[in-house]
PDB file of N, CA and C in Angstrom:
ATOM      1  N   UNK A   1      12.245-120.999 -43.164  1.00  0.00           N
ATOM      2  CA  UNK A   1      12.707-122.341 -43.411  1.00  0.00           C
ATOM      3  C   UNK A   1      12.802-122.549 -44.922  1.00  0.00           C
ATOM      4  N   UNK A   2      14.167-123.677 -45.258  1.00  0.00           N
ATOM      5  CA  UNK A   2      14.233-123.424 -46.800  1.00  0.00           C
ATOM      6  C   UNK A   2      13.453-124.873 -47.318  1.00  0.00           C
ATOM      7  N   UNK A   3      13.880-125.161 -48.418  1.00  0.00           N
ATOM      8  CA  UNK A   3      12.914-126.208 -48.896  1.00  0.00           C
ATOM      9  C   UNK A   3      14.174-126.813 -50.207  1.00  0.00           C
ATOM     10  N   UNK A   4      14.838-127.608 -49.988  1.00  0.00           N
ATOM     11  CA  UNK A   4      15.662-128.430 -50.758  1.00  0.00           C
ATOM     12  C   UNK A   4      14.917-129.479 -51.973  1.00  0.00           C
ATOM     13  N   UNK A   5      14.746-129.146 -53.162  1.00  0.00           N
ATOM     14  CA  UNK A   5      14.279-130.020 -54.108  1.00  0.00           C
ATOM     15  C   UNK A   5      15.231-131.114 -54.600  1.00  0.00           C
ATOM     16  N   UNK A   6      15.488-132.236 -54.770  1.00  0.00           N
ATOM     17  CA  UNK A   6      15.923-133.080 -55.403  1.00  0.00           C
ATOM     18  C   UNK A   6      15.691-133.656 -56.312  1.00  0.00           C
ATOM     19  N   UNK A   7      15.661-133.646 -57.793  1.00  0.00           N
ATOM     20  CA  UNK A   7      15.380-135.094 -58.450  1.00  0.00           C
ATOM     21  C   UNK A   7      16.123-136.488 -58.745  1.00  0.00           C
ATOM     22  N   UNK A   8      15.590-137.287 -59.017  1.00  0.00           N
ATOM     23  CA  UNK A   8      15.777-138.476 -59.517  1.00  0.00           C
ATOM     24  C   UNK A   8      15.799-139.045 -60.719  1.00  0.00           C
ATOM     25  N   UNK A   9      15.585-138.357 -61.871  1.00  0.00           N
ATOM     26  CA  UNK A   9      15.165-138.757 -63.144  1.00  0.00           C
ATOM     27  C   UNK A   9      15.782-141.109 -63.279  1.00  0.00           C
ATOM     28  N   UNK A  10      14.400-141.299 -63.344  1.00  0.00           N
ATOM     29  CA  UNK A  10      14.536-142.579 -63.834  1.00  0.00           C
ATOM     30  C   UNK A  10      15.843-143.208 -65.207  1.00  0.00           C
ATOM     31  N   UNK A  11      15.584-142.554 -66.173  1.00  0.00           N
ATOM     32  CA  UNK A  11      16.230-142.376 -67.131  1.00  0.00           C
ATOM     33  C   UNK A  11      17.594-142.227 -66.273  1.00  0.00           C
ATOM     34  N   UNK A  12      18.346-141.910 -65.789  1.00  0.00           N
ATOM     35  CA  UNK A  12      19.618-141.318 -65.162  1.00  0.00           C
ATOM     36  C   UNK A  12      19.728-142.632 -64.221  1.00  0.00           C
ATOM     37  N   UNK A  13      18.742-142.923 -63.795  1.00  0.00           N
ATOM     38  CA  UNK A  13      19.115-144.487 -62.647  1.00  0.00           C
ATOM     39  C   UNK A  13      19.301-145.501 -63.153  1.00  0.00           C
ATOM     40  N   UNK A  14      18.963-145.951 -64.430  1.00  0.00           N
ATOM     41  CA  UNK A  14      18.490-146.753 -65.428  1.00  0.00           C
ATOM     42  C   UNK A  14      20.631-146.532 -65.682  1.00  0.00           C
ATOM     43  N   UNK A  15      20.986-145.851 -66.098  1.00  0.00           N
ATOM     44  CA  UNK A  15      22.564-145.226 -66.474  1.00  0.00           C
ATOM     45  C   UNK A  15      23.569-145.352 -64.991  1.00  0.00           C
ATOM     46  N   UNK A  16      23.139-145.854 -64.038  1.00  0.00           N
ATOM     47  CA  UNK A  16      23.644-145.749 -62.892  1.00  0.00           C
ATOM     48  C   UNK A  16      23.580-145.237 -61.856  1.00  0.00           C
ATOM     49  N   UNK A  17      23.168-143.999 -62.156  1.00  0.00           N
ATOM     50  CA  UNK A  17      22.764-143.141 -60.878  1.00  0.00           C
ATOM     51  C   UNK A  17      21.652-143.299 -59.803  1.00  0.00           C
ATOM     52  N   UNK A  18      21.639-142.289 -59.005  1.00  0.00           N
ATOM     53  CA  UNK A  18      20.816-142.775 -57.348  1.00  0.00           C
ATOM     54  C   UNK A  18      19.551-142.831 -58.155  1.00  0.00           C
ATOM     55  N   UNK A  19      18.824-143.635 -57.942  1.00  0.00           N
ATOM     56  CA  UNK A  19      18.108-143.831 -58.211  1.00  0.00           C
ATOM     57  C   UNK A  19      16.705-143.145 -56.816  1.00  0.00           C
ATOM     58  N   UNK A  20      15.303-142.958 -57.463  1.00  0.00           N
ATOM     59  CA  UNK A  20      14.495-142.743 -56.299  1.00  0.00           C
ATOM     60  C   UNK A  20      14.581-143.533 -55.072  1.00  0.00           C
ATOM     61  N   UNK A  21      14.005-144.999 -55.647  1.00  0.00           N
ATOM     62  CA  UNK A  21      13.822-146.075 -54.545  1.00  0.00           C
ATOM     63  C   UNK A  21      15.377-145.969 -53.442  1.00  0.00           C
ATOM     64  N   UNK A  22      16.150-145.643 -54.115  1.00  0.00           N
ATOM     65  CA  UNK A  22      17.368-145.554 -52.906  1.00  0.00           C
ATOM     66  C   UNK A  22      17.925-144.455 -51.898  1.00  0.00           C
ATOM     67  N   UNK A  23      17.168-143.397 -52.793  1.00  0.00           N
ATOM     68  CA  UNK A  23      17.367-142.103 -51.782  1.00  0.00           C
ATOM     69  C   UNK A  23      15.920-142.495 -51.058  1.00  0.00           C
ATOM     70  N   UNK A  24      14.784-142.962 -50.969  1.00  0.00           N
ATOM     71  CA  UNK A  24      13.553-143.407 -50.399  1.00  0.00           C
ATOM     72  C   UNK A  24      14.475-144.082 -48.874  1.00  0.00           C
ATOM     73  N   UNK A  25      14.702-145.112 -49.643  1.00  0.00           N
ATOM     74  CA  UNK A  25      15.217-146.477 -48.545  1.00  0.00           C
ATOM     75  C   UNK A  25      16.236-145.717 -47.694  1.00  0.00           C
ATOM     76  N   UNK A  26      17.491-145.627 -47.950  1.00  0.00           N
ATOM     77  CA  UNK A  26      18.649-145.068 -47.065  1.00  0.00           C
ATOM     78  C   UNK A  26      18.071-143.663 -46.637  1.00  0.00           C
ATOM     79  N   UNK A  27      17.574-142.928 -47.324  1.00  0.00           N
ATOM     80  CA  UNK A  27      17.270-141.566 -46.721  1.00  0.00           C
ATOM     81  C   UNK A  27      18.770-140.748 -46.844  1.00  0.00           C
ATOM     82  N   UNK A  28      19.480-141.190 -48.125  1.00  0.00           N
ATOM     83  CA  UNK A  28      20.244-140.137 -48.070  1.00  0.00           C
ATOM     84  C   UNK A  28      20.601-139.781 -49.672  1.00  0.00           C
ATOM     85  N   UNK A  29      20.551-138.590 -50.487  1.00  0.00           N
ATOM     86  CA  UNK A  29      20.487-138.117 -51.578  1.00  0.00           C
ATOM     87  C   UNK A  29      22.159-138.274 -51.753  1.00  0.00           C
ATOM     88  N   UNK A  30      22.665-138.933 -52.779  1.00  0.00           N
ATOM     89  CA  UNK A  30      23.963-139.334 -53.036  1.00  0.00           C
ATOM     90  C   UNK A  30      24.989-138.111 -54.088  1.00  0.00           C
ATOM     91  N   UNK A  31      25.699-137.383 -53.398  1.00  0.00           N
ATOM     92  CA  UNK A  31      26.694-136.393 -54.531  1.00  0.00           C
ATOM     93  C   UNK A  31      25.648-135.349 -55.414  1.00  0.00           C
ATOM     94  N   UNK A  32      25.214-134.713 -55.009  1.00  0.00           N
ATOM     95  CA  UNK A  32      24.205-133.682 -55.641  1.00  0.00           C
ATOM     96  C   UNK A  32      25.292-132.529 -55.631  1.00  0.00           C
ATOM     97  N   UNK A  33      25.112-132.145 -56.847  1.00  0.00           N
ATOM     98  CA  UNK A  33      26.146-130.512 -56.798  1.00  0.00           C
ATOM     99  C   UNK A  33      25.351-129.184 -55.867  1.00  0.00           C
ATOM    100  N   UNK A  34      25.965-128.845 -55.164  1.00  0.00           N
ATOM    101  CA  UNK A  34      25.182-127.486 -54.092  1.00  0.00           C
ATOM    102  C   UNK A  34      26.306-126.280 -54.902  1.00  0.00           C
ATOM    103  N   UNK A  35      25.707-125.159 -55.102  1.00  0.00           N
ATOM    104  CA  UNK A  35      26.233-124.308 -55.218  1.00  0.00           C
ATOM    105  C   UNK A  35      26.943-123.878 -53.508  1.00  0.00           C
ATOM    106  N   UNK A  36      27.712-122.758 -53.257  1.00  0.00           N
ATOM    107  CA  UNK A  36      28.264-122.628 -52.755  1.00  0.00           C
ATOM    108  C   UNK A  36      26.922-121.605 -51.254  1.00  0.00           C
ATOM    109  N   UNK A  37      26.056-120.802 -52.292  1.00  0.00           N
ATOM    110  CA  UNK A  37      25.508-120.526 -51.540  1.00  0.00           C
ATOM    111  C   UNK A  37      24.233-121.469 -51.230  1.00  0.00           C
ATOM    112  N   UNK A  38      23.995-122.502 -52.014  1.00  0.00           N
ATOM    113  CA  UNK A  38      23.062-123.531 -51.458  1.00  0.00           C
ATOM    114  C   UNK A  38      23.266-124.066 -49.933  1.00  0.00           C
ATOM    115  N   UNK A  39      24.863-124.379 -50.266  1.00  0.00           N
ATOM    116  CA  UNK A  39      25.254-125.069 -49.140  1.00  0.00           C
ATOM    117  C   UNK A  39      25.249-124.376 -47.570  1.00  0.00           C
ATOM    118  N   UNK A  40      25.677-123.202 -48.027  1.00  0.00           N
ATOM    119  CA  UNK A  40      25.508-122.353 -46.799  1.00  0.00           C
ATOM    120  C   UNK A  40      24.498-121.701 -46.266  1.00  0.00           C
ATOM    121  N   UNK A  41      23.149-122.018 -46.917  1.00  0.00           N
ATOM    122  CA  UNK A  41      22.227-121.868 -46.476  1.00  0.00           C
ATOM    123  C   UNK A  41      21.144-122.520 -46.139  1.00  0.00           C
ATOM    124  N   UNK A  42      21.439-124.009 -46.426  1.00  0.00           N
ATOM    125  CA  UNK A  42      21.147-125.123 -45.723  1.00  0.00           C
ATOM    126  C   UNK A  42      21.034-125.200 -44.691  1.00  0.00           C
ATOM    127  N   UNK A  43      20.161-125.590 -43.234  1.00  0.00           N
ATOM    128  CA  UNK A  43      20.212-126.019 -42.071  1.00  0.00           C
ATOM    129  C   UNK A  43      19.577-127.467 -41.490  1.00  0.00           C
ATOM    130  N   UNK A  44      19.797-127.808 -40.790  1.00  0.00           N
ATOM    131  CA  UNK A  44      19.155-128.934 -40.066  1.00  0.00           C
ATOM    132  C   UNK A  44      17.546-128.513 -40.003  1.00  0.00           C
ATOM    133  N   UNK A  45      16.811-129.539 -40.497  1.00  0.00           N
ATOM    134  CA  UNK A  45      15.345-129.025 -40.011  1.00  0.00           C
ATOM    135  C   UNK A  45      14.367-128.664 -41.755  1.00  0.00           C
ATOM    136  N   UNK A  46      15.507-128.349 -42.222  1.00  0.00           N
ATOM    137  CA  UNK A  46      14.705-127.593 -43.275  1.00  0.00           C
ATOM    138  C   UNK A  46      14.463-129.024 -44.306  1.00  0.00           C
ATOM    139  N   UNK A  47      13.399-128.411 -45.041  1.00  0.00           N
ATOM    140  CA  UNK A  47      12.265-129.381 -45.576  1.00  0.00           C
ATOM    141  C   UNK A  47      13.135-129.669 -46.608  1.00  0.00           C
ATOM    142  N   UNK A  48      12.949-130.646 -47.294  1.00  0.00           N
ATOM    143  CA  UNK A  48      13.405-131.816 -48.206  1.00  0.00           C
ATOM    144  C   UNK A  48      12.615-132.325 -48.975  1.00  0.00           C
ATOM    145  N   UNK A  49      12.554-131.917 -49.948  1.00  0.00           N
ATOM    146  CA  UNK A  49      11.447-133.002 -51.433  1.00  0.00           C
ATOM    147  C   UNK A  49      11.940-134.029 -52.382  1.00  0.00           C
ATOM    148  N   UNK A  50      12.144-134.990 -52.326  1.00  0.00           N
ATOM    149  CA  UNK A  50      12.472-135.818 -53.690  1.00  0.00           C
ATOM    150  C   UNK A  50      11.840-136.157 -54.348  1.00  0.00           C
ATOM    151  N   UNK A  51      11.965-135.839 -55.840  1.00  0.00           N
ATOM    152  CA  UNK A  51      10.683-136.281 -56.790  1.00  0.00           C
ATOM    153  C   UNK A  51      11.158-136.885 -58.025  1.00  0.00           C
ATOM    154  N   UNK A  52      10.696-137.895 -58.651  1.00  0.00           N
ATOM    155  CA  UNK A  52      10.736-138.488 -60.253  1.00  0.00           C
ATOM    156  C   UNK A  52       9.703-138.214 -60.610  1.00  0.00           C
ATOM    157  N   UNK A  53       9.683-137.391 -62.049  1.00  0.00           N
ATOM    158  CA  UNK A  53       8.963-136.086 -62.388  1.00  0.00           C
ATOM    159  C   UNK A  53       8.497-137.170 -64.010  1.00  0.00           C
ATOM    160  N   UNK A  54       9.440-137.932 -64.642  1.00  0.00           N
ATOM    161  CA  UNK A  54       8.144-138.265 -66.356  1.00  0.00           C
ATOM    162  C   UNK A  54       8.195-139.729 -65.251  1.00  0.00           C
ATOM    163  N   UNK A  55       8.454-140.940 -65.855  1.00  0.00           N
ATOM    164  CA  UNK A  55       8.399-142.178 -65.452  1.00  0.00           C
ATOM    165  C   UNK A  55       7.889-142.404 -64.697  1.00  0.00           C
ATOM    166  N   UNK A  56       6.806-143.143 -63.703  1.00  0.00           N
ATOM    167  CA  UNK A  56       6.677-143.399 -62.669  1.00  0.00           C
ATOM    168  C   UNK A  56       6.838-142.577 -61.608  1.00  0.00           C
ATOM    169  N   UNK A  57       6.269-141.549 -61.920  1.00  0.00           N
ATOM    170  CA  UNK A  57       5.882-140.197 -61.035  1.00  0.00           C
ATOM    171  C   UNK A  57       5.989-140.539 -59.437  1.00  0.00           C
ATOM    172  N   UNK A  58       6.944-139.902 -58.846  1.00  0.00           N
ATOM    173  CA  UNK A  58       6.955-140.070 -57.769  1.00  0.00           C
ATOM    174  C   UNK A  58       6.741-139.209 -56.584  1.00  0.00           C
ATOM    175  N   UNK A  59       7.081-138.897 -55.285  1.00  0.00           N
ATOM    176  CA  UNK A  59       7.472-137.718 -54.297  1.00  0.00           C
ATOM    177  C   UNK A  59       7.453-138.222 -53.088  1.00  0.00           C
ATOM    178  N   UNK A  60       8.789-137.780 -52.551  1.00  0.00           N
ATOM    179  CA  UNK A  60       8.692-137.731 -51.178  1.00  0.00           C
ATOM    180  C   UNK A  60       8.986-136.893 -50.133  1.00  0.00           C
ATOM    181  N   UNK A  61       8.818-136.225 -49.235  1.00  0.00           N
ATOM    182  CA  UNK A  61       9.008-135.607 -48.289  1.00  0.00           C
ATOM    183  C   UNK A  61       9.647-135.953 -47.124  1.00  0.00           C
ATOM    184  N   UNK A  62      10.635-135.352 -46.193  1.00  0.00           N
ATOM    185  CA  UNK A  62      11.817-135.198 -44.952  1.00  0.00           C
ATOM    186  C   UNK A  62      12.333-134.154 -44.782  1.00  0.00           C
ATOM    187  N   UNK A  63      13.045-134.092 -43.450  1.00  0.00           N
ATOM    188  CA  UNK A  63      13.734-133.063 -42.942  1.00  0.00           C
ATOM    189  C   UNK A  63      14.986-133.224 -43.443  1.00  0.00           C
ATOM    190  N   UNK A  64      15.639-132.153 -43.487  1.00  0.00           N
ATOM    191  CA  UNK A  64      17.399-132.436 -43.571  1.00  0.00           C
ATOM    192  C   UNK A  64      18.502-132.435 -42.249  1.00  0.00           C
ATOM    193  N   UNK A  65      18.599-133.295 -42.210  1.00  0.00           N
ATOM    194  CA  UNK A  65      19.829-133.771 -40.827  1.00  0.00           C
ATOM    195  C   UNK A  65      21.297-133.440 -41.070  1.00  0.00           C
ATOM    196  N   UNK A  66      21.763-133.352 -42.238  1.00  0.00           N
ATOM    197  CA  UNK A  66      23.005-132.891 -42.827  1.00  0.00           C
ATOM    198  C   UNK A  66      23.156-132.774 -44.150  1.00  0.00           C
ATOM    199  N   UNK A  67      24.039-132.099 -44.318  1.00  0.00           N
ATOM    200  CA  UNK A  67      24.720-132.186 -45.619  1.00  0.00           C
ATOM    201  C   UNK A  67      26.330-132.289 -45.440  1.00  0.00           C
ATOM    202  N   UNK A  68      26.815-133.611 -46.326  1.00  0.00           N
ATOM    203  CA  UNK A  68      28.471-133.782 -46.175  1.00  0.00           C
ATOM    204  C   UNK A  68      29.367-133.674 -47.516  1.00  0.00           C
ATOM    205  N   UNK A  69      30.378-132.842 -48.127  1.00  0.00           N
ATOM    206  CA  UNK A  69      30.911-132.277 -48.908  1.00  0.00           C
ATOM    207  C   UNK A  69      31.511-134.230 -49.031  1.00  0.00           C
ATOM    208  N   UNK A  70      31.437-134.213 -50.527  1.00  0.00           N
ATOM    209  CA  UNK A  70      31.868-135.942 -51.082  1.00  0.00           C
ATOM    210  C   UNK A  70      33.649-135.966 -51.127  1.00  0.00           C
ATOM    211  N   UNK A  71      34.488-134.981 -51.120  1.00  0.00           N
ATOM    212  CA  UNK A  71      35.121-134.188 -51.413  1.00  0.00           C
ATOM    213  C   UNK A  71      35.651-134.637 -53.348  1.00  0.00           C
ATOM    214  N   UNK A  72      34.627-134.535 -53.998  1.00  0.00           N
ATOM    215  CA  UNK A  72      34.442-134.160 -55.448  1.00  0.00           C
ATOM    216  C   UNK A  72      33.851-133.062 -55.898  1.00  0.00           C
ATOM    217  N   UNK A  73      34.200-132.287 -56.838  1.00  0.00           N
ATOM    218  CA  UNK A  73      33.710-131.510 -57.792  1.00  0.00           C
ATOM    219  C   UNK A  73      33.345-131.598 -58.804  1.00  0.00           C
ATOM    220  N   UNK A  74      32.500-130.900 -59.292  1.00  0.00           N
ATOM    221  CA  UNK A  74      32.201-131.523 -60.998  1.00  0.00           C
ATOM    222  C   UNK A  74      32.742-130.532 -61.771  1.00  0.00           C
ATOM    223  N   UNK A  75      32.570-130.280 -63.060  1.00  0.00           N
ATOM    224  CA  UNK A  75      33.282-129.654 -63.758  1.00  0.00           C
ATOM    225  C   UNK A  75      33.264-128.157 -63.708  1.00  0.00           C
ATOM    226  N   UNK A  76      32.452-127.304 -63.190  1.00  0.00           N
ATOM    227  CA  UNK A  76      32.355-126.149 -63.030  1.00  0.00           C
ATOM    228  C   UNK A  76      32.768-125.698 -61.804  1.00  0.00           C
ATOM    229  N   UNK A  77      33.536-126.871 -60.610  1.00  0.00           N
ATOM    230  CA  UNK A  77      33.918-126.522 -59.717  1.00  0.00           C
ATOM    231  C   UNK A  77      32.848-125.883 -58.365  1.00  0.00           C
ATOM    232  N   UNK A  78      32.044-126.999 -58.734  1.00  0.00           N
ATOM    233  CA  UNK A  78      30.538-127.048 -57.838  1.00  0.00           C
ATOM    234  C   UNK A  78      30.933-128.172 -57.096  1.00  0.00           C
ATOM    235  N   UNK A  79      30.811-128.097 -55.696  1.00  0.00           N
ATOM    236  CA  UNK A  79      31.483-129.465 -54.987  1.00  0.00           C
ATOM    237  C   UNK A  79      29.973-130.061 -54.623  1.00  0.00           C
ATOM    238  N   UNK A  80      30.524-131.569 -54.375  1.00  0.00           N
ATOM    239  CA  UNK A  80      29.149-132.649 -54.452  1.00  0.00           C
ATOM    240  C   UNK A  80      29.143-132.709 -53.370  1.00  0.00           C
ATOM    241  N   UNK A  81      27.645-132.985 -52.772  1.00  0.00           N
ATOM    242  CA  UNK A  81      27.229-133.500 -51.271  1.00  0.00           C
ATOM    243  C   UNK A  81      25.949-134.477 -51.522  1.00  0.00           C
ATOM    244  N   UNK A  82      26.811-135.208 -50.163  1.00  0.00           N
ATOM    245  CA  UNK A  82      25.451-136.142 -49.838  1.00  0.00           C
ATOM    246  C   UNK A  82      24.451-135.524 -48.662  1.00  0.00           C
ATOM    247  N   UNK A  83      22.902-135.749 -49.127  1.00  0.00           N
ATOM    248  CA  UNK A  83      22.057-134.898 -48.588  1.00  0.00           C
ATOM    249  C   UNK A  83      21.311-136.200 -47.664  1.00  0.00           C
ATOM    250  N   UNK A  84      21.375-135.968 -46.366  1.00  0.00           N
ATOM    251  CA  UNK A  84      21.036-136.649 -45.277  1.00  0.00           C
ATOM    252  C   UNK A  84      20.023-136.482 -44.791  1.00  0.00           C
ATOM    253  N   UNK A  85      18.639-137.165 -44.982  1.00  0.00           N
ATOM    254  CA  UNK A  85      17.492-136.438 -44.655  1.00  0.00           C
ATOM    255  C   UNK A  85      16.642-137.857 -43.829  1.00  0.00           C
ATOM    256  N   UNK A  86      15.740-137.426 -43.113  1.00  0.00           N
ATOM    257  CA  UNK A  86      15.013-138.137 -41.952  1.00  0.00           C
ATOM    258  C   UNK A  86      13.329-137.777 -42.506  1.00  0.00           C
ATOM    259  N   UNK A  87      12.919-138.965 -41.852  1.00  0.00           N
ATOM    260  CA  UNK A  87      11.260-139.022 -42.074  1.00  0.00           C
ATOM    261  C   UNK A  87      10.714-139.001 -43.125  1.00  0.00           C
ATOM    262  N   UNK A  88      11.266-139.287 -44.593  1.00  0.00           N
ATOM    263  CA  UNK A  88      11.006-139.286 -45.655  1.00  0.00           C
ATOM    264  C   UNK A  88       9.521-140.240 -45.551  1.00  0.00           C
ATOM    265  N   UNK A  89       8.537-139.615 -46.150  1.00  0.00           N
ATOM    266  CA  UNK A  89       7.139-139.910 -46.438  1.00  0.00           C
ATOM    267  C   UNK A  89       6.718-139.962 -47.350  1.00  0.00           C
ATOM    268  N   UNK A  90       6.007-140.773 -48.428  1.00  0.00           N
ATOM    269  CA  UNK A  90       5.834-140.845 -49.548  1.00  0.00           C
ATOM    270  C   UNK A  90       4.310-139.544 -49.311  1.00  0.00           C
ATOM    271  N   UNK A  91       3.997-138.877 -50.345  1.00  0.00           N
ATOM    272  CA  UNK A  91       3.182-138.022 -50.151  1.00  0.00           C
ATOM    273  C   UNK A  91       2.223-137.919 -51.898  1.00  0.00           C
ATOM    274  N   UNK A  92       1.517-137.298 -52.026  1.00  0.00           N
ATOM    275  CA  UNK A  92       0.499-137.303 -53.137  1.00  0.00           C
ATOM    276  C   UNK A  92       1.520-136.675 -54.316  1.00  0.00           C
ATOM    277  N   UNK A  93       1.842-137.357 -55.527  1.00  0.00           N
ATOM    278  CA  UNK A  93       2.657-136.464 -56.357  1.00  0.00           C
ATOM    279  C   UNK A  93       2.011-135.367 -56.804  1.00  0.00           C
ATOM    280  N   UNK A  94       2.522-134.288 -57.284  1.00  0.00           N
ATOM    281  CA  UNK A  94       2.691-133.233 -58.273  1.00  0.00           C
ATOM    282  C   UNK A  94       4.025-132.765 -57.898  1.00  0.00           C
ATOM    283  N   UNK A  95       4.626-132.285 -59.567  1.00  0.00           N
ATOM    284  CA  UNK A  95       6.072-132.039 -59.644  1.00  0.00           C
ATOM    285  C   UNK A  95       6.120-130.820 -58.943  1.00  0.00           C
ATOM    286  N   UNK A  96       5.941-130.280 -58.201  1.00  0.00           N
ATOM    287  CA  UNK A  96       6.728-129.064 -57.780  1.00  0.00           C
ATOM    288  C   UNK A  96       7.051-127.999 -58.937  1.00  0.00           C
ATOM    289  N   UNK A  97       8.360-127.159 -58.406  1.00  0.00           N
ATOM    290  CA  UNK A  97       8.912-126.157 -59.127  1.00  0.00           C
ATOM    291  C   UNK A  97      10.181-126.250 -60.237  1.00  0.00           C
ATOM    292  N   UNK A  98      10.103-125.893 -61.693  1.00  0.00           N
ATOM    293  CA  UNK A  98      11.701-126.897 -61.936  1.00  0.00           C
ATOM    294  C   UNK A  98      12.903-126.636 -61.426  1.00  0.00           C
ATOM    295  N   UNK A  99      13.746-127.770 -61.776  1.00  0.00           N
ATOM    296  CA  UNK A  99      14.770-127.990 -61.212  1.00  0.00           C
ATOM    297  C   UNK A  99      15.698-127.482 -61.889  1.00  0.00           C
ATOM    298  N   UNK A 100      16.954-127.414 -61.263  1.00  0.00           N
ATOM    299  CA  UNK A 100      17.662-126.673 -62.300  1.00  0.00           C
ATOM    300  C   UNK A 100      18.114-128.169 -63.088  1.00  0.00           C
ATOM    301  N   UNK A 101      19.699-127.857 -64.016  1.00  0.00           N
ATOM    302  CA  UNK A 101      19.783-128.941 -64.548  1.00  0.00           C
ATOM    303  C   UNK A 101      20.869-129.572 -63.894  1.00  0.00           C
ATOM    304  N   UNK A 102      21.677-129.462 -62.635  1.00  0.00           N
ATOM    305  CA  UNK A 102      21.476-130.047 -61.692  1.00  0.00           C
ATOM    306  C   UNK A 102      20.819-131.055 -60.934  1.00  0.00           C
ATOM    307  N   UNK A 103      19.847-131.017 -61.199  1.00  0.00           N
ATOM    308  CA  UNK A 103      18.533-131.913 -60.577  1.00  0.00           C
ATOM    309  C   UNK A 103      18.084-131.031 -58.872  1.00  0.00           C
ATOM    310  N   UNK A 104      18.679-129.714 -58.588  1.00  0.00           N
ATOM    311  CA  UNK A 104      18.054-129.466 -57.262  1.00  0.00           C
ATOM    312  C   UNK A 104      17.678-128.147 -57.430  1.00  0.00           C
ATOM    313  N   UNK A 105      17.188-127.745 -56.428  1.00  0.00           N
ATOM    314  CA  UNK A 105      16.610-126.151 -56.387  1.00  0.00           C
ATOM    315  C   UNK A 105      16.017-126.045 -55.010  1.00  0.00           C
ATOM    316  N   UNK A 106      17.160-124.934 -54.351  1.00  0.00           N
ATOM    317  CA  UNK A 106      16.913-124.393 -53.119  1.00  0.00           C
ATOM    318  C   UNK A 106      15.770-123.171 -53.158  1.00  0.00           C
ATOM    319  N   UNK A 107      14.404-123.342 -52.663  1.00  0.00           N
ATOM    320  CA  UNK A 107      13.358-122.480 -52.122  1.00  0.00           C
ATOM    321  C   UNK A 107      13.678-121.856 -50.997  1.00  0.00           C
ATOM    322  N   UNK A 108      13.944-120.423 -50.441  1.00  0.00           N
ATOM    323  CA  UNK A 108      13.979-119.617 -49.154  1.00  0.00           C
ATOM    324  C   UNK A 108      12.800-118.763 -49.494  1.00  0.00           C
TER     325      UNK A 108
END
């Protein structure tokens, strides 16, 4: 089973972006770039972390229910998905593993 990292950087929500509290609430991670083999090695089931790592240290934990292609790319021709995840649980922080600069990092 794989293990999908997400961040949130506050600083970046503060500028517009998804912020924690909203991937928390909806339970769904908004346009995250997946590499090509991220995406395809994604499944239903597999574990899900979201974390805000300086500011107001956060983490949460869920399964992943989907992933849906935004149909955008970003500049390196990395296409964006929204990451659809269930049972999100707030859990004891520590940051995990880093992220890329992306903000994600697939564990197998």
């Amino acid at each position: 089973m794989a293990t999908l990292y997400l961040g949130t950087p506050h600083k970046r929500a503060l500028e517009g972006a998804r912020s924690f509290e909203e991937v928390e609430a909806k339970e769904i991670g908004r346009a995250y770039a997946l590499s090509e083999w991220e995406a395809q090695t994604l499944r239903p089931g597999d574990k899900v972390v979201v974390v805000r790592k300086r500011q107001f240290p956060s983490r949460v934990e869920g399964n992943l229910v989907k992933i849906e292609f935004t149909g955008s790319t970003t500049g390196n021709s990395l296409r964006r998905y929204d990451v659809y995840i269930e049972g999100l649980k707030r859990v004891e922080y520590h940051p995990g593993p880093n992220l890329t600069h992306r903000g994600v990092l697939l564990v197998v």
